[in-house]
PDB file of N, CA and C in Angstrom:
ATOM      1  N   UNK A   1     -17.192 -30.780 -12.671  1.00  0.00           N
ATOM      2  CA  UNK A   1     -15.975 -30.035 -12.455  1.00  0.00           C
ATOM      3  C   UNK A   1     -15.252 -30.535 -11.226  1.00  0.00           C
ATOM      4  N   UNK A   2     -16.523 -30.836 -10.438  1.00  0.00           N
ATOM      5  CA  UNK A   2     -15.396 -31.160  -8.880  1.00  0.00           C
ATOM      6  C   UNK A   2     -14.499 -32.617  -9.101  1.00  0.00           C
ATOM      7  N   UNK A   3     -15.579 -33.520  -9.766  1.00  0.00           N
ATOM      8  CA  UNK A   3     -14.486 -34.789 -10.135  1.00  0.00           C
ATOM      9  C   UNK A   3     -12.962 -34.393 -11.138  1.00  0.00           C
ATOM     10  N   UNK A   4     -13.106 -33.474 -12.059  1.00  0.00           N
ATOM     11  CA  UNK A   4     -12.144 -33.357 -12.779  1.00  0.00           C
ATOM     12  C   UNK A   4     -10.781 -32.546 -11.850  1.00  0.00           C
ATOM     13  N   UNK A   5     -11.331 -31.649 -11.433  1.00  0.00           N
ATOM     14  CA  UNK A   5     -10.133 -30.953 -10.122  1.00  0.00           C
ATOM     15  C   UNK A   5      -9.429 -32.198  -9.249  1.00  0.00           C
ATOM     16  N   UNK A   6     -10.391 -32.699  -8.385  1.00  0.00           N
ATOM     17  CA  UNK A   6      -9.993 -34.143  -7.682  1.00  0.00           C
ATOM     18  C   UNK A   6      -9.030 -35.079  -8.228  1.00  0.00           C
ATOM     19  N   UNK A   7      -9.671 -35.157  -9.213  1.00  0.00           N
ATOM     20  CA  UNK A   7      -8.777 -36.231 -10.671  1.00  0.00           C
ATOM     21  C   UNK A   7      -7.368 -36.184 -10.560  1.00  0.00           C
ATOM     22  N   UNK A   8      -7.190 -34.679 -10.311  1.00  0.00           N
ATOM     23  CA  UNK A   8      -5.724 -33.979 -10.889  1.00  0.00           C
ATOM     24  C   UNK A   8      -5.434 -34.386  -9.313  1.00  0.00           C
ATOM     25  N   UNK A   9      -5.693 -34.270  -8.332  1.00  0.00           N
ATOM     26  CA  UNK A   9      -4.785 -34.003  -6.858  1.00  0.00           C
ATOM     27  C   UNK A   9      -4.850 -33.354  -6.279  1.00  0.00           C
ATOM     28  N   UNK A  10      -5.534 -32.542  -7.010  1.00  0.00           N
ATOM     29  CA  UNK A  10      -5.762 -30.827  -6.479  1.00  0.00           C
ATOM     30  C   UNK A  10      -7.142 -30.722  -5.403  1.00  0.00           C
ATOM     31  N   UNK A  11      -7.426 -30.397  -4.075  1.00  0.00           N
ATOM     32  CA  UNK A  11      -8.755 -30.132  -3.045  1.00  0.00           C
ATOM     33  C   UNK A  11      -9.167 -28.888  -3.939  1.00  0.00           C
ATOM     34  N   UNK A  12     -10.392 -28.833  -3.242  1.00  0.00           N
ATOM     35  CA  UNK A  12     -11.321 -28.522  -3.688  1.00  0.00           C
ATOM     36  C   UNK A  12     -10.842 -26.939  -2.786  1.00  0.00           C
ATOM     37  N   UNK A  13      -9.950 -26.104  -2.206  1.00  0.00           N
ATOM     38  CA  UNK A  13      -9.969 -25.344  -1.485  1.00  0.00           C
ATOM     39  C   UNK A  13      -9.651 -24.232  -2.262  1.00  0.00           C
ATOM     40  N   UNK A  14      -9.595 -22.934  -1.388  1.00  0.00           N
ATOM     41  CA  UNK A  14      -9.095 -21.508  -2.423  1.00  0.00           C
ATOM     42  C   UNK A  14      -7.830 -21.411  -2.730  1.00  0.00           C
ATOM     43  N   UNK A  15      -6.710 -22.084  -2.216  1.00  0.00           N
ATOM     44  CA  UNK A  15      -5.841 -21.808  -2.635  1.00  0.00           C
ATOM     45  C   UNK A  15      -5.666 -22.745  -3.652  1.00  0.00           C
ATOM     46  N   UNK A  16      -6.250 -23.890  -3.898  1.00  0.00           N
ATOM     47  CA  UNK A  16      -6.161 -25.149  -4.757  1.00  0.00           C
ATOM     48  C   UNK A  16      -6.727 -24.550  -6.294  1.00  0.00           C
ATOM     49  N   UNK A  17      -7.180 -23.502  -5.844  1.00  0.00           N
ATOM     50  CA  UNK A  17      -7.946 -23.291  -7.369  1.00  0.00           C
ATOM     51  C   UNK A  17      -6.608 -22.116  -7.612  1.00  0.00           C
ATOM     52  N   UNK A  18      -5.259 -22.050  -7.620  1.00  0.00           N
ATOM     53  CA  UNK A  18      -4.348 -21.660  -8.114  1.00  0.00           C
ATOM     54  C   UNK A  18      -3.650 -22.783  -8.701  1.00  0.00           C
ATOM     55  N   UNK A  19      -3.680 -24.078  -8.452  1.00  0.00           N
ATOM     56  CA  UNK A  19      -2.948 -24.698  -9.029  1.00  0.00           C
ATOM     57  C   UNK A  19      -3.827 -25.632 -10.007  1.00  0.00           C
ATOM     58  N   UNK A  20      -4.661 -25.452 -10.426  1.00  0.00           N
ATOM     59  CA  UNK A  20      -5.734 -25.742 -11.581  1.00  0.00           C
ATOM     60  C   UNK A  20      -5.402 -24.931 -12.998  1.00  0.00           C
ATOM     61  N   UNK A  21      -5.047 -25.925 -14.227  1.00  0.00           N
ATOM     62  CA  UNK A  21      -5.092 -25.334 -15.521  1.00  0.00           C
ATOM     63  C   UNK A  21      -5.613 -24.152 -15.851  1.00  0.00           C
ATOM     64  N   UNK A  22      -6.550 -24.220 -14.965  1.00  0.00           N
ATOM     65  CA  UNK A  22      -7.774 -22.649 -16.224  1.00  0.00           C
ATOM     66  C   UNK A  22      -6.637 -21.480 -15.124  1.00  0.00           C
ATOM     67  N   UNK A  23      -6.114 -21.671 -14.142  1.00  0.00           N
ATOM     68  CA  UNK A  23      -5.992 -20.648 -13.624  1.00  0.00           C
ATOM     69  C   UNK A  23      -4.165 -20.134 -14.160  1.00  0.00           C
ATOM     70  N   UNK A  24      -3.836 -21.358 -14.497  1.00  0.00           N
ATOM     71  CA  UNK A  24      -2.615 -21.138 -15.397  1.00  0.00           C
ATOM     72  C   UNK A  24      -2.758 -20.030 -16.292  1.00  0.00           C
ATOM     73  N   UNK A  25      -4.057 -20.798 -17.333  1.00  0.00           N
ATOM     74  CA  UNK A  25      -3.659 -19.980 -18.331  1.00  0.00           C
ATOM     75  C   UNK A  25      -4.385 -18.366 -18.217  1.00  0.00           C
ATOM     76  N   UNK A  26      -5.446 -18.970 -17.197  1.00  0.00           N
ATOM     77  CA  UNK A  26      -5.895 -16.769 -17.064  1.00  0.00           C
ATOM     78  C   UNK A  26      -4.404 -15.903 -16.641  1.00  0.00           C
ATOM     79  N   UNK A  27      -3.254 -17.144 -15.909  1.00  0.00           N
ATOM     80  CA  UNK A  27      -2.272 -15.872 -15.549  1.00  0.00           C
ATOM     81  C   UNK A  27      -1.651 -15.158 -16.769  1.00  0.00           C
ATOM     82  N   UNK A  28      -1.496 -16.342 -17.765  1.00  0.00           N
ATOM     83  CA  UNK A  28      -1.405 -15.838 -19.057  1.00  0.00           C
ATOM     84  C   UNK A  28      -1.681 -14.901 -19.649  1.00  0.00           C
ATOM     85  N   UNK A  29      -3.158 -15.032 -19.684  1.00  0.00           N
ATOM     86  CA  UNK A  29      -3.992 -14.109 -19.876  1.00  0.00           C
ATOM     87  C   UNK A  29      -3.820 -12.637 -19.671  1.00  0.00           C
ATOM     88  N   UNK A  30      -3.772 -12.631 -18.544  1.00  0.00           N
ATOM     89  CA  UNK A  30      -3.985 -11.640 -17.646  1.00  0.00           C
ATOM     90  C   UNK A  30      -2.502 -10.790 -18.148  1.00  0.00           C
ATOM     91  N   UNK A  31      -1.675 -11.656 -18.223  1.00  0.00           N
ATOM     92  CA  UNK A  31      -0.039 -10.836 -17.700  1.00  0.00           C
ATOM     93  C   UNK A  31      -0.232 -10.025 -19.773  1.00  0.00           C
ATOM     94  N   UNK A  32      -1.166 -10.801 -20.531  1.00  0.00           N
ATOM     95  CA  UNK A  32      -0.900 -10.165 -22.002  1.00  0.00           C
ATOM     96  C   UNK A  32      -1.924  -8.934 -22.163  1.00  0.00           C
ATOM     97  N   UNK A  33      -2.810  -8.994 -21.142  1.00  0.00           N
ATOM     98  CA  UNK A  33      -3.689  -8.210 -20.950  1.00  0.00           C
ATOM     99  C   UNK A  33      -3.339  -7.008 -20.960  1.00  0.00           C
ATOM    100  N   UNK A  34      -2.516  -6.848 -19.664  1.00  0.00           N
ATOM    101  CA  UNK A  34      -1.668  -5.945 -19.058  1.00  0.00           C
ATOM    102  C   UNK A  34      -1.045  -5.185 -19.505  1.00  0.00           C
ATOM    103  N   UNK A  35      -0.122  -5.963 -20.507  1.00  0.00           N
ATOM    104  CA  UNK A  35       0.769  -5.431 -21.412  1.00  0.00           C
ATOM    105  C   UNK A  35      -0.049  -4.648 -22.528  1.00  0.00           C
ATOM    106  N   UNK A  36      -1.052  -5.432 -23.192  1.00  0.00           N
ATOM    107  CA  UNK A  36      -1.766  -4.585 -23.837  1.00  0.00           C
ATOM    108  C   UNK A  36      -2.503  -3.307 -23.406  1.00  0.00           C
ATOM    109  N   UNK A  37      -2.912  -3.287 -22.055  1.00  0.00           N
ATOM    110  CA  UNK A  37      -3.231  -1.990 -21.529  1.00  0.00           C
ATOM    111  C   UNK A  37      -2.328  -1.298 -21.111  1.00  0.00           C
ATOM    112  N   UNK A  38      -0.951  -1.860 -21.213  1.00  0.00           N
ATOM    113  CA  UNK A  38       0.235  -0.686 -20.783  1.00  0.00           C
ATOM    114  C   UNK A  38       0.299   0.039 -22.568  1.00  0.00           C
ATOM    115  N   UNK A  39       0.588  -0.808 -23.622  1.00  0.00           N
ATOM    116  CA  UNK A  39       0.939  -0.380 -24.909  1.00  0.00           C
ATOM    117  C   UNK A  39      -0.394   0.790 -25.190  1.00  0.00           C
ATOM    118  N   UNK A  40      -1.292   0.743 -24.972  1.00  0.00           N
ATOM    119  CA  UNK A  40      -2.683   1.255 -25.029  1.00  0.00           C
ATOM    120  C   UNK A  40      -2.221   2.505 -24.577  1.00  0.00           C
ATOM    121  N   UNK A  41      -2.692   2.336 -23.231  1.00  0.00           N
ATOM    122  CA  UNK A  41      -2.153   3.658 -22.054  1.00  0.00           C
ATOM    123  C   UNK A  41      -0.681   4.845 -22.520  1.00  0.00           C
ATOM    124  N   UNK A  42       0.088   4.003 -23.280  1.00  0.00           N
ATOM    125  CA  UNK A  42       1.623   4.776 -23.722  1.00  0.00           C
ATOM    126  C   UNK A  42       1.584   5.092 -24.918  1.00  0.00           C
ATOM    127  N   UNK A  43       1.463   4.436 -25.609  1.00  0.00           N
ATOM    128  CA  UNK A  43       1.251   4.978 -27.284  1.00  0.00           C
ATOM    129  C   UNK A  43       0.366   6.032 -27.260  1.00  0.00           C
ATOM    130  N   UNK A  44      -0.964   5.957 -27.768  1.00  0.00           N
ATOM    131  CA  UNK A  44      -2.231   6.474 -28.165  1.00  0.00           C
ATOM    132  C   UNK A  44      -2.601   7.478 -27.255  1.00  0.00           C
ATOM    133  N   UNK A  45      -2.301   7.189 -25.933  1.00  0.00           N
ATOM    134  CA  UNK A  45      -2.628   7.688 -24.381  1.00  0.00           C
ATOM    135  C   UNK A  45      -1.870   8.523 -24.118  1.00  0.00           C
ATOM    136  N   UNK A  46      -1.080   8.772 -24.919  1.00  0.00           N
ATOM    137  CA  UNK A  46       0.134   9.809 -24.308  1.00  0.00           C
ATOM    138  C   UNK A  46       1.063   9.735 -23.253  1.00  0.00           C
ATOM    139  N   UNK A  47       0.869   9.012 -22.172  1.00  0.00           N
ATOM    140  CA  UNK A  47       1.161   8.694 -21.186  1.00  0.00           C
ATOM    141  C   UNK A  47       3.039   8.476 -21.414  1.00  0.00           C
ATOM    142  N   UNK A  48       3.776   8.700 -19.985  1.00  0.00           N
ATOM    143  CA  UNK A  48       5.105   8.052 -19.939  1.00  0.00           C
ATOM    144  C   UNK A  48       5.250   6.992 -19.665  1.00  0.00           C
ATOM    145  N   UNK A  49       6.641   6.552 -19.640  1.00  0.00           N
ATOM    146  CA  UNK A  49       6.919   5.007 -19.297  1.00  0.00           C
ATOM    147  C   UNK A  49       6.407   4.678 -18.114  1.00  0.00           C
ATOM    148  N   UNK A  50       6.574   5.302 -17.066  1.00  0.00           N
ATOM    149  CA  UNK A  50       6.175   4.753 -15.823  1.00  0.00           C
ATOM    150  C   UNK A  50       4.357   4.523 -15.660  1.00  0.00           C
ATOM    151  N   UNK A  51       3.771   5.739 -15.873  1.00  0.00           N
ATOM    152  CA  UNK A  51       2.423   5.274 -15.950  1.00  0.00           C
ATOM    153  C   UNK A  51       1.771   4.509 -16.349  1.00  0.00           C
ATOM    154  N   UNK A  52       2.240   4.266 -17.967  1.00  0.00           N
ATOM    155  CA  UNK A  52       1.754   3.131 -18.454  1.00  0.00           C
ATOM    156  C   UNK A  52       2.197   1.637 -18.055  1.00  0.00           C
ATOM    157  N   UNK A  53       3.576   1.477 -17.023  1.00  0.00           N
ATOM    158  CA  UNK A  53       3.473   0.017 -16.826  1.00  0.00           C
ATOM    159  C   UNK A  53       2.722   0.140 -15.641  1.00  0.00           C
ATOM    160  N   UNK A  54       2.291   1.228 -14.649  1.00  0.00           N
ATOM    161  CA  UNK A  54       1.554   1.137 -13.333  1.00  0.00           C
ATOM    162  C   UNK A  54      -0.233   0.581 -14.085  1.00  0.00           C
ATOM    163  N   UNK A  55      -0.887   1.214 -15.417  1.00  0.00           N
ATOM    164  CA  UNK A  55      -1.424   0.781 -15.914  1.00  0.00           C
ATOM    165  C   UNK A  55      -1.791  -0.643 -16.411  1.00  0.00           C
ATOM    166  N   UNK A  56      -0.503  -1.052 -16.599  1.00  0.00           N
ATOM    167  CA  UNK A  56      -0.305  -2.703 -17.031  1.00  0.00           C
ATOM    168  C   UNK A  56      -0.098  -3.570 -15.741  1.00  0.00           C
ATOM    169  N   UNK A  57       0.370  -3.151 -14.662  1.00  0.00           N
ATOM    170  CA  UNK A  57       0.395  -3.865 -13.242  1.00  0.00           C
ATOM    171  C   UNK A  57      -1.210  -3.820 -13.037  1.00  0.00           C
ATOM    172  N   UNK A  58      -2.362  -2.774 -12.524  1.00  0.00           N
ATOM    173  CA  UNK A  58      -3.303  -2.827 -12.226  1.00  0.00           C
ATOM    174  C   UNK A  58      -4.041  -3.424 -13.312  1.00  0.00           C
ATOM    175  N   UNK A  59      -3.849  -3.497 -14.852  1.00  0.00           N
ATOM    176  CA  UNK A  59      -5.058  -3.693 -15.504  1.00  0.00           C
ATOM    177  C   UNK A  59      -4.401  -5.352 -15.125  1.00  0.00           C
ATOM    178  N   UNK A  60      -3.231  -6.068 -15.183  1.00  0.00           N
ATOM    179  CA  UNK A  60      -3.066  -7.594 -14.908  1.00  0.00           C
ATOM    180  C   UNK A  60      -3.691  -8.154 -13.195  1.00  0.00           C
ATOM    181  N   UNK A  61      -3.874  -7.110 -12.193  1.00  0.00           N
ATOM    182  CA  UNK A  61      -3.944  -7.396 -11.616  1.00  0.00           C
ATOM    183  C   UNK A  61      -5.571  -7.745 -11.243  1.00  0.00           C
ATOM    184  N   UNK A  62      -6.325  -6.757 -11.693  1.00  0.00           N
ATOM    185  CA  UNK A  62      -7.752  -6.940 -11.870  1.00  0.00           C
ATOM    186  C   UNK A  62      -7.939  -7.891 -12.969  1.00  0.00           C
ATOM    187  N   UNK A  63      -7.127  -8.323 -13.738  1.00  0.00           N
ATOM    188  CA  UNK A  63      -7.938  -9.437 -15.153  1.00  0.00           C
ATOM    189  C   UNK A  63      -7.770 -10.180 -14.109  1.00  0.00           C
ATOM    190  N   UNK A  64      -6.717 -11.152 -13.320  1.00  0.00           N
ATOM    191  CA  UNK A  64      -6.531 -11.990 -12.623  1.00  0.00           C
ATOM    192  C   UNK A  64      -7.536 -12.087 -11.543  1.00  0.00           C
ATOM    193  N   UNK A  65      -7.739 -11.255 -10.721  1.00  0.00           N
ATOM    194  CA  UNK A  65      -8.470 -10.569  -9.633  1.00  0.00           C
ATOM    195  C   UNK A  65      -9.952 -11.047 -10.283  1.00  0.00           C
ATOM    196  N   UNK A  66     -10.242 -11.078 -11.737  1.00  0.00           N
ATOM    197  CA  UNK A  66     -11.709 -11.298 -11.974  1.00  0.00           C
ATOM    198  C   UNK A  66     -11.996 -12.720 -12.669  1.00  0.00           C
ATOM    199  N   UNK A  67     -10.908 -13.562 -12.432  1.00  0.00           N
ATOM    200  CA  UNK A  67     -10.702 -14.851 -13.205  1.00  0.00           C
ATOM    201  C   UNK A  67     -10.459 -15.355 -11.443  1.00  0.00           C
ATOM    202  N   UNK A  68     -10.028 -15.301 -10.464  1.00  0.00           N
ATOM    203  CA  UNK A  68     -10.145 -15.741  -9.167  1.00  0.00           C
ATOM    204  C   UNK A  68     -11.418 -15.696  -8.437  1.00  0.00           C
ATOM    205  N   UNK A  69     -12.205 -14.868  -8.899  1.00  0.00           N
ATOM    206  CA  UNK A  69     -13.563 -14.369  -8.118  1.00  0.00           C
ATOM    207  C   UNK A  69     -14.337 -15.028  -9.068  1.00  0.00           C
ATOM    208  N   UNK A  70     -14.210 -15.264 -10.157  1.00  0.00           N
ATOM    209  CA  UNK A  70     -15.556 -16.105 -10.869  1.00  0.00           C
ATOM    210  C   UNK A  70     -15.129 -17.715 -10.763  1.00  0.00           C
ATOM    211  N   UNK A  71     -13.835 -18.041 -10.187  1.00  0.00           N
ATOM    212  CA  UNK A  71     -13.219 -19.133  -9.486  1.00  0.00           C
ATOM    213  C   UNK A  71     -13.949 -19.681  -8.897  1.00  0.00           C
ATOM    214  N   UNK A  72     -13.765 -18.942  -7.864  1.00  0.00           N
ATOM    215  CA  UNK A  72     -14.730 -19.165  -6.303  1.00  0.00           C
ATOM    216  C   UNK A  72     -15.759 -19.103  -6.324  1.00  0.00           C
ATOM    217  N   UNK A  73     -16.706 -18.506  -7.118  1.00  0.00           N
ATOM    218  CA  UNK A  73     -17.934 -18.629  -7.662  1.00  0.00           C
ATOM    219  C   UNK A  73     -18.242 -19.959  -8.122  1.00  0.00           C
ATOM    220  N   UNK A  74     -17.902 -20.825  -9.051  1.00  0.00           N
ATOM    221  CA  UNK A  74     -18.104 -21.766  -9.513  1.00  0.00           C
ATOM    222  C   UNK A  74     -17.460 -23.010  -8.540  1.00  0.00           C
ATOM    223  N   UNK A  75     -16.633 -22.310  -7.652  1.00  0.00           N
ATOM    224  CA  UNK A  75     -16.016 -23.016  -6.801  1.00  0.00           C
ATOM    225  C   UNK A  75     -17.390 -23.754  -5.601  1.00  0.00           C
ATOM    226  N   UNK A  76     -17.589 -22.719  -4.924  1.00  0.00           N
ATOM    227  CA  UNK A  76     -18.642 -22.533  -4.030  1.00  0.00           C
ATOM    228  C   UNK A  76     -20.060 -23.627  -4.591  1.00  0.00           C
ATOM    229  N   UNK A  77     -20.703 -22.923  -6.014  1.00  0.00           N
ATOM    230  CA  UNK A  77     -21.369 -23.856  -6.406  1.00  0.00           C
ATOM    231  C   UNK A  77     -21.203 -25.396  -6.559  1.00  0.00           C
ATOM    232  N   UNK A  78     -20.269 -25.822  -7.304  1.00  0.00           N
ATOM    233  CA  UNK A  78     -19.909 -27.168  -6.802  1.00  0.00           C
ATOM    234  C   UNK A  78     -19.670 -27.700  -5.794  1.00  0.00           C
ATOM    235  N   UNK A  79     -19.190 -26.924  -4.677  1.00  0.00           N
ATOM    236  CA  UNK A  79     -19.564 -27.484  -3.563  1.00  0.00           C
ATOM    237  C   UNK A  79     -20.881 -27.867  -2.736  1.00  0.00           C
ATOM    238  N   UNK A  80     -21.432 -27.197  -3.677  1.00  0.00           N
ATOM    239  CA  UNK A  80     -22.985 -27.415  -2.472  1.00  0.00           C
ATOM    240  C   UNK A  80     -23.671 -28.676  -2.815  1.00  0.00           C
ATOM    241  N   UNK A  81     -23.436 -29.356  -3.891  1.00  0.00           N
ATOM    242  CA  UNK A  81     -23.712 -30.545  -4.671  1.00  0.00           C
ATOM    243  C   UNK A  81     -23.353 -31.587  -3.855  1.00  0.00           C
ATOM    244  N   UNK A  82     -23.907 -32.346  -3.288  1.00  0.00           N
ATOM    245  CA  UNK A  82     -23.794 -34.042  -2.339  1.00  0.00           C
ATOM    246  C   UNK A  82     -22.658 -34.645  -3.247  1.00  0.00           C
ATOM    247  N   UNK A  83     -21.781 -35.369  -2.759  1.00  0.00           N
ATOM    248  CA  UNK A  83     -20.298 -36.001  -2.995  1.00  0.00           C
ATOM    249  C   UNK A  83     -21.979 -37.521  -3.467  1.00  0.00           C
ATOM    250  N   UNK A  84     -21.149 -37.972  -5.133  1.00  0.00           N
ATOM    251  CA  UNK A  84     -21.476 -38.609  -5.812  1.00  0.00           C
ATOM    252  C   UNK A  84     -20.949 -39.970  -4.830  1.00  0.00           C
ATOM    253  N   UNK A  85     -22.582 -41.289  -5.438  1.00  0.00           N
ATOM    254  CA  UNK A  85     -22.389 -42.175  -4.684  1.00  0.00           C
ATOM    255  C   UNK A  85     -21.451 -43.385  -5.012  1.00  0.00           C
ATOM    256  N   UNK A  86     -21.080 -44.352  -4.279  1.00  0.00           N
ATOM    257  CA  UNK A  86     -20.002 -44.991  -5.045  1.00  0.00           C
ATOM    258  C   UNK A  86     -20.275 -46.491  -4.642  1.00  0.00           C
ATOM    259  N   UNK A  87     -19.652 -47.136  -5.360  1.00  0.00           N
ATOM    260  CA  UNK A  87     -20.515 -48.236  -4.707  1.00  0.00           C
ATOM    261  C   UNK A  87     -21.465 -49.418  -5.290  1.00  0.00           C
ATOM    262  N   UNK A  88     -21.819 -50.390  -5.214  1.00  0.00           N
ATOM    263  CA  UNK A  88     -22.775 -50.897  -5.100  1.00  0.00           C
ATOM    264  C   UNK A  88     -24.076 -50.235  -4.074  1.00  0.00           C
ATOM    265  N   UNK A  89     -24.975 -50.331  -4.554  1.00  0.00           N
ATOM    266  CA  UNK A  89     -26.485 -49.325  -3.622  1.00  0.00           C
ATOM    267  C   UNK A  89     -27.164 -50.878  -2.914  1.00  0.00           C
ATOM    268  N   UNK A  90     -27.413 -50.418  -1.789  1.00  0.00           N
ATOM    269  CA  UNK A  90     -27.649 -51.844  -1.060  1.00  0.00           C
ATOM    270  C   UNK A  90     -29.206 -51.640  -0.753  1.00  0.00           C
ATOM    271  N   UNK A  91     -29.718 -52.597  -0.623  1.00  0.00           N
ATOM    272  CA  UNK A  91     -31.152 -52.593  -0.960  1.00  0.00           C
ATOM    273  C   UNK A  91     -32.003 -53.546   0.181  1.00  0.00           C
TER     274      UNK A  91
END
């Protein structure tokens, strides 16, 4: 994973893992999520307009919120891995 991030241009840092594909599309994700827990929350839920988009702000904000934290998780792990050798190995 760490060579493929690198690949792109992108460091290996926390804010770098915002500008990485997977994190594109969790915003995706996340923002249809939202919406689906606002439609959820308002229809079926009884709920008014306003509650249910405060519903769809927090439920997008935690999908995102849990696609950043398992980020950095996998982030962290690849880091602890020794930077691959390059080279001819001299003997």
């Amino acid at each position: 994973m760490a060579a493929a991030v690198e690949s792109t241009g992108v460091r290996r840092t926390p804010l770098g893992l915002l500008y990485t594909a997977a994190s594109m599309i969790a915003a995706v994700n996340s923002v249809l999520g939202g919406a689906g827990l606002a439609l959820l929350g308002g229809w079926p839920g009884g709920l008014g307009t306003g509650p249910a988009v405060v519903v769809g702000v927090a439920g997008t904000l935690v999908l995102y919120g849990l696609h950043l934290w398992y980020g950095m998780r996998r982030n962290a792990q690849v880091g602890l891995r020794p930077p691959p050798v390059r080279g001819r190995s001299r003997r």
